[in-house]
N, C-alpha and C. Protein backbone atom coordinates (compact mmCIF):
# COMPACT_ATOMS: atom_id res chain seq x y z
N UNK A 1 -19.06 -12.07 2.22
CA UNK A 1 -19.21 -10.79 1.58
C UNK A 1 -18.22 -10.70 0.42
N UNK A 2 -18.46 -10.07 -0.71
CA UNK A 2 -17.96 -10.35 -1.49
C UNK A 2 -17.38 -8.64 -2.08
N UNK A 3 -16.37 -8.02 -2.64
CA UNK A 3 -15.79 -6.98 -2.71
C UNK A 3 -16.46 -6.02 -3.19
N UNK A 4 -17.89 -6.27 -3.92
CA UNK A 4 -18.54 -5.06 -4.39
C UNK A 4 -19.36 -5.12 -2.79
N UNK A 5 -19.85 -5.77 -2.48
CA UNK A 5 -20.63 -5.75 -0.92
C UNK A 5 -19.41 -4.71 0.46
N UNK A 6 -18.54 -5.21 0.30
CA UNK A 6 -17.64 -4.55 0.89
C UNK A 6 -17.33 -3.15 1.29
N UNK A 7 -17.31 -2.99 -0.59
CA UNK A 7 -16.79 -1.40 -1.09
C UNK A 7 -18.15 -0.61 -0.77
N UNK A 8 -19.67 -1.14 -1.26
CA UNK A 8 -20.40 -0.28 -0.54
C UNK A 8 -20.55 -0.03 1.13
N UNK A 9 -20.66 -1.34 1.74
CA UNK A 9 -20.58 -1.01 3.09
C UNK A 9 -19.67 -0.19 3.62
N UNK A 10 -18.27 0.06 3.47
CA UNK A 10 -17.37 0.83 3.49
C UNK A 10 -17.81 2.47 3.32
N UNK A 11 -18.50 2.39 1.83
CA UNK A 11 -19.09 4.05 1.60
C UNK A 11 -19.91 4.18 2.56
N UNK A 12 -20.74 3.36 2.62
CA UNK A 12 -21.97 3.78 3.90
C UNK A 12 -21.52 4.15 5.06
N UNK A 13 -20.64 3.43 5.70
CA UNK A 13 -19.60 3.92 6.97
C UNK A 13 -19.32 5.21 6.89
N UNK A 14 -18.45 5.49 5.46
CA UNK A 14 -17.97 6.80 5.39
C UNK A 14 -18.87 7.66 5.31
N UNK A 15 -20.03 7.77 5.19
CA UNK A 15 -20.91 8.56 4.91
C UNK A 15 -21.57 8.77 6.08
N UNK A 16 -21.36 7.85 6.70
CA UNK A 16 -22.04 8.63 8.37
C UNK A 16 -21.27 9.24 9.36
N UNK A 17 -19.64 9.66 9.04
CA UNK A 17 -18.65 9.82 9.80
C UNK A 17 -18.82 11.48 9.46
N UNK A 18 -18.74 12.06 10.76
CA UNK A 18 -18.69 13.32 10.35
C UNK A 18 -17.74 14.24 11.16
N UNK A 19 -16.76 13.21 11.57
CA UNK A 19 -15.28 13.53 12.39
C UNK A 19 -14.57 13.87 11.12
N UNK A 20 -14.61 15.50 10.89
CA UNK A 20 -13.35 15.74 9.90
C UNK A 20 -12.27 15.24 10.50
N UNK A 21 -11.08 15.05 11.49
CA UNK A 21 -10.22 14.80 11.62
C UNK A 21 -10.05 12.79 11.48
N UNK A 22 -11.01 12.06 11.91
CA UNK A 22 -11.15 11.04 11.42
C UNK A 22 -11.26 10.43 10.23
N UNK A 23 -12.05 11.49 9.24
CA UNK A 23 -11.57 11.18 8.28
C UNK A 23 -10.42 10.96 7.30
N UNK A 24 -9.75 12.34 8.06
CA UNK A 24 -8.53 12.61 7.38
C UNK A 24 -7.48 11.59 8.05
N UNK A 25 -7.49 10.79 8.98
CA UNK A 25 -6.82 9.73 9.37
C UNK A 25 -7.12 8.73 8.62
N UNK A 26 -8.41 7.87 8.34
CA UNK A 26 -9.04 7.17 7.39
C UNK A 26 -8.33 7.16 6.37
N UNK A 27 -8.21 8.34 5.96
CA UNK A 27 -8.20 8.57 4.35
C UNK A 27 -6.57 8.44 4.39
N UNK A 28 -5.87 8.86 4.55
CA UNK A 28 -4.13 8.76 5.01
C UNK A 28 -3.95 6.95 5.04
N UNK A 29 -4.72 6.20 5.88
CA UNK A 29 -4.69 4.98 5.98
C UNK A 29 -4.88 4.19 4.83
N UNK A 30 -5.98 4.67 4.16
CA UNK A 30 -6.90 4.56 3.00
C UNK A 30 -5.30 4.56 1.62
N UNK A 31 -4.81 5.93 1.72
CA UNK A 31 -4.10 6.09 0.60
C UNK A 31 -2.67 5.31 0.60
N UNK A 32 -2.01 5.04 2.36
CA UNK A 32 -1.21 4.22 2.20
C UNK A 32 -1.18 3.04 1.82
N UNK A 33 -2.11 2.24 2.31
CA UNK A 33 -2.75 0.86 2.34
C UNK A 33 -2.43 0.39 0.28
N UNK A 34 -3.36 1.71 -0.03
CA UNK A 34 -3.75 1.34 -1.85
C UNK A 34 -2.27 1.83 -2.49
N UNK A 35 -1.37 2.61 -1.92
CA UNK A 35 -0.15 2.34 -2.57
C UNK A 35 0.80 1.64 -2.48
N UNK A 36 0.49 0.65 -1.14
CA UNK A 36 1.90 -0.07 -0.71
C UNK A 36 1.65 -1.68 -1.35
N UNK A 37 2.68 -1.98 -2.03
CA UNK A 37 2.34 -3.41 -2.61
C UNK A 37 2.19 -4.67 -2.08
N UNK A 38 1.62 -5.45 -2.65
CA UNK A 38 0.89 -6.79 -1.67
C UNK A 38 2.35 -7.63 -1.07
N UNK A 39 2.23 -7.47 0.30
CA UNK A 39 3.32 -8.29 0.96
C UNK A 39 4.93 -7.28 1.03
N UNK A 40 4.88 -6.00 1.10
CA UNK A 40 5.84 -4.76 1.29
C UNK A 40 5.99 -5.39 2.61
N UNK A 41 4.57 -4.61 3.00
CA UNK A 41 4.42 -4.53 4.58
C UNK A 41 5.53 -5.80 5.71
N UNK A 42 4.44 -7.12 5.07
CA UNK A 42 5.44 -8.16 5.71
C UNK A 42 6.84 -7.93 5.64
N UNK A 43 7.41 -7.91 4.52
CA UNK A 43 9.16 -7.71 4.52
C UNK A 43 9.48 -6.99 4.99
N UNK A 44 8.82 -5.80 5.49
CA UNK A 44 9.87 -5.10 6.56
C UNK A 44 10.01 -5.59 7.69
N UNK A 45 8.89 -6.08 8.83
CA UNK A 45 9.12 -6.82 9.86
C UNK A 45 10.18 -7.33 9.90
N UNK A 46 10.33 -7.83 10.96
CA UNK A 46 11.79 -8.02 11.67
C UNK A 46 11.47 -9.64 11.67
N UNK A 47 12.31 -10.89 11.49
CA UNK A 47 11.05 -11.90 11.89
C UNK A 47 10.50 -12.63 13.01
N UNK A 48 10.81 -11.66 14.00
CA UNK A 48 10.09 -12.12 15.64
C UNK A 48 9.24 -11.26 15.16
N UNK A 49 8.77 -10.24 14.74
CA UNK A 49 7.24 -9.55 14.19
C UNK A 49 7.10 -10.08 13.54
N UNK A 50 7.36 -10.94 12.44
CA UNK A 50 6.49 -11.71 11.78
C UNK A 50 5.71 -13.00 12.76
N UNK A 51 6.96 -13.61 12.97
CA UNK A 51 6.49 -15.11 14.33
C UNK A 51 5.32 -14.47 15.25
N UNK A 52 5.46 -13.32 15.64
CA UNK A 52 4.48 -12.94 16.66
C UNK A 52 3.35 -12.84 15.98
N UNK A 53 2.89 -12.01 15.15
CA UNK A 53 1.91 -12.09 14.10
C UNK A 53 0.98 -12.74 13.60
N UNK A 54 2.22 -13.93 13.11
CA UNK A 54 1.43 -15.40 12.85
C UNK A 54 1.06 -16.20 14.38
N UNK A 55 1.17 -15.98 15.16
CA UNK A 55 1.23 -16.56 16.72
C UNK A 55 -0.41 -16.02 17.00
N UNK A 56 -0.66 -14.37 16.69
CA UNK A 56 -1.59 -13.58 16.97
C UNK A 56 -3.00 -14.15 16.16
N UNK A 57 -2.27 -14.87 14.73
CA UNK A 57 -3.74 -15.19 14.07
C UNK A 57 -3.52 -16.65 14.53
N UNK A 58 -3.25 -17.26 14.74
CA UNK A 58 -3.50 -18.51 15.06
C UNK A 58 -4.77 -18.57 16.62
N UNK A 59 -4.11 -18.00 17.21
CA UNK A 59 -4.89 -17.76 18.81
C UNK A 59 -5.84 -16.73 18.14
N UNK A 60 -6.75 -16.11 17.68
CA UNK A 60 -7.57 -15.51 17.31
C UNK A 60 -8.77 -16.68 16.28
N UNK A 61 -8.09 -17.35 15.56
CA UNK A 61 -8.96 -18.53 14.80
C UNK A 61 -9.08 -19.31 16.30
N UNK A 62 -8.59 -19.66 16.71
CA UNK A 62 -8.56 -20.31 17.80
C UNK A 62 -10.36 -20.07 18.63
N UNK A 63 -10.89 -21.48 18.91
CA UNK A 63 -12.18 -21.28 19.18
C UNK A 63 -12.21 -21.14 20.62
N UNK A 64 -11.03 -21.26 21.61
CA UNK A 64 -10.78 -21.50 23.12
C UNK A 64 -10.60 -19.91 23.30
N UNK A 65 -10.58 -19.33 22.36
CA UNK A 65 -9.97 -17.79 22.87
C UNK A 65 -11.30 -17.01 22.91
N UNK A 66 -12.92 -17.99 22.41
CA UNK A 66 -13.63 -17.04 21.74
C UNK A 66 -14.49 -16.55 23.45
N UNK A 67 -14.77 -15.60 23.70
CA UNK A 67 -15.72 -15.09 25.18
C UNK A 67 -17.36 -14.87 24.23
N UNK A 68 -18.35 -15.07 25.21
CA UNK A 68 -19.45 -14.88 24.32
C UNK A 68 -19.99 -14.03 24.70
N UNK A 69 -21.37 -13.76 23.57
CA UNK A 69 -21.50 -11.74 23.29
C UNK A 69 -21.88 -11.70 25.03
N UNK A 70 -22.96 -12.87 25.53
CA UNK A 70 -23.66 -12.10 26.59
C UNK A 70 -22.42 -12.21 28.08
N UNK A 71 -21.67 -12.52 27.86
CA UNK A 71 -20.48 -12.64 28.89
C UNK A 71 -19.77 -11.00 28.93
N UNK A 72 -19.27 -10.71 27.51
CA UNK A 72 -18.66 -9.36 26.99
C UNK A 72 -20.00 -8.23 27.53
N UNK A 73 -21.05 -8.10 27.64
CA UNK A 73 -22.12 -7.68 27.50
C UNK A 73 -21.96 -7.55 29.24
N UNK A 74 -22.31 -8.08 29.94
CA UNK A 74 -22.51 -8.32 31.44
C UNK A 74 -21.07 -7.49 32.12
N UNK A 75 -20.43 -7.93 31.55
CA UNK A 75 -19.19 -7.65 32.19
C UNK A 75 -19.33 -5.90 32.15
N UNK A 76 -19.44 -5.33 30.49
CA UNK A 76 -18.81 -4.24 30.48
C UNK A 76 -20.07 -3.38 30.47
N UNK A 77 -21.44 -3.99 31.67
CA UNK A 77 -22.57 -3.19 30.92
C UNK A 77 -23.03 -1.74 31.26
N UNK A 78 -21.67 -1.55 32.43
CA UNK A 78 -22.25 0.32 32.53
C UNK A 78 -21.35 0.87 31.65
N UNK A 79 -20.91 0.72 30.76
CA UNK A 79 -20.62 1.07 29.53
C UNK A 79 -21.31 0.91 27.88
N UNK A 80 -22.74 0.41 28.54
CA UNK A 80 -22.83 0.34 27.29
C UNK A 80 -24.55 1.07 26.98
């Protein structure tokens, strides 16, 4: 997907949300996110939050971690 694909799917989301208070969380998220500069965030971490972090995406790419849909599905299905 490519960033104009993105930015609409994004509007479309927003456009079916009709949790005023969700939005206004969204949007708070939304406005911090677009003012804080690329890689702020990281430098504040501490760097065992960073190590953990990078620990978190590694085991997530990770194909041993992956459960499949109809496993997730069975398990949780009076919930769904």
């Amino acid at each position: 997907m490519n960033a104009l694909e993105i930015k609409t799917n994004f509007h479309h989301l927003i456009d079916q949300i009709n949790n005023e208070h969700l939005l206004i969380k969204l949007y708070h998220i939304m406005e911090q996110a677009s003012s804080t500069a690329d890689g702020q965030l990281w430098s504040k971490l501490t760097e065992d939050e960073q190590i953990e972090l990078l620990k978190i995406e590694g085991e997530v790419q990770s194909d041993q971690n992956l459960i499949p849909n109809q496993q997730m599905q069975t398990k949780h299905q009076k919930w769904l």
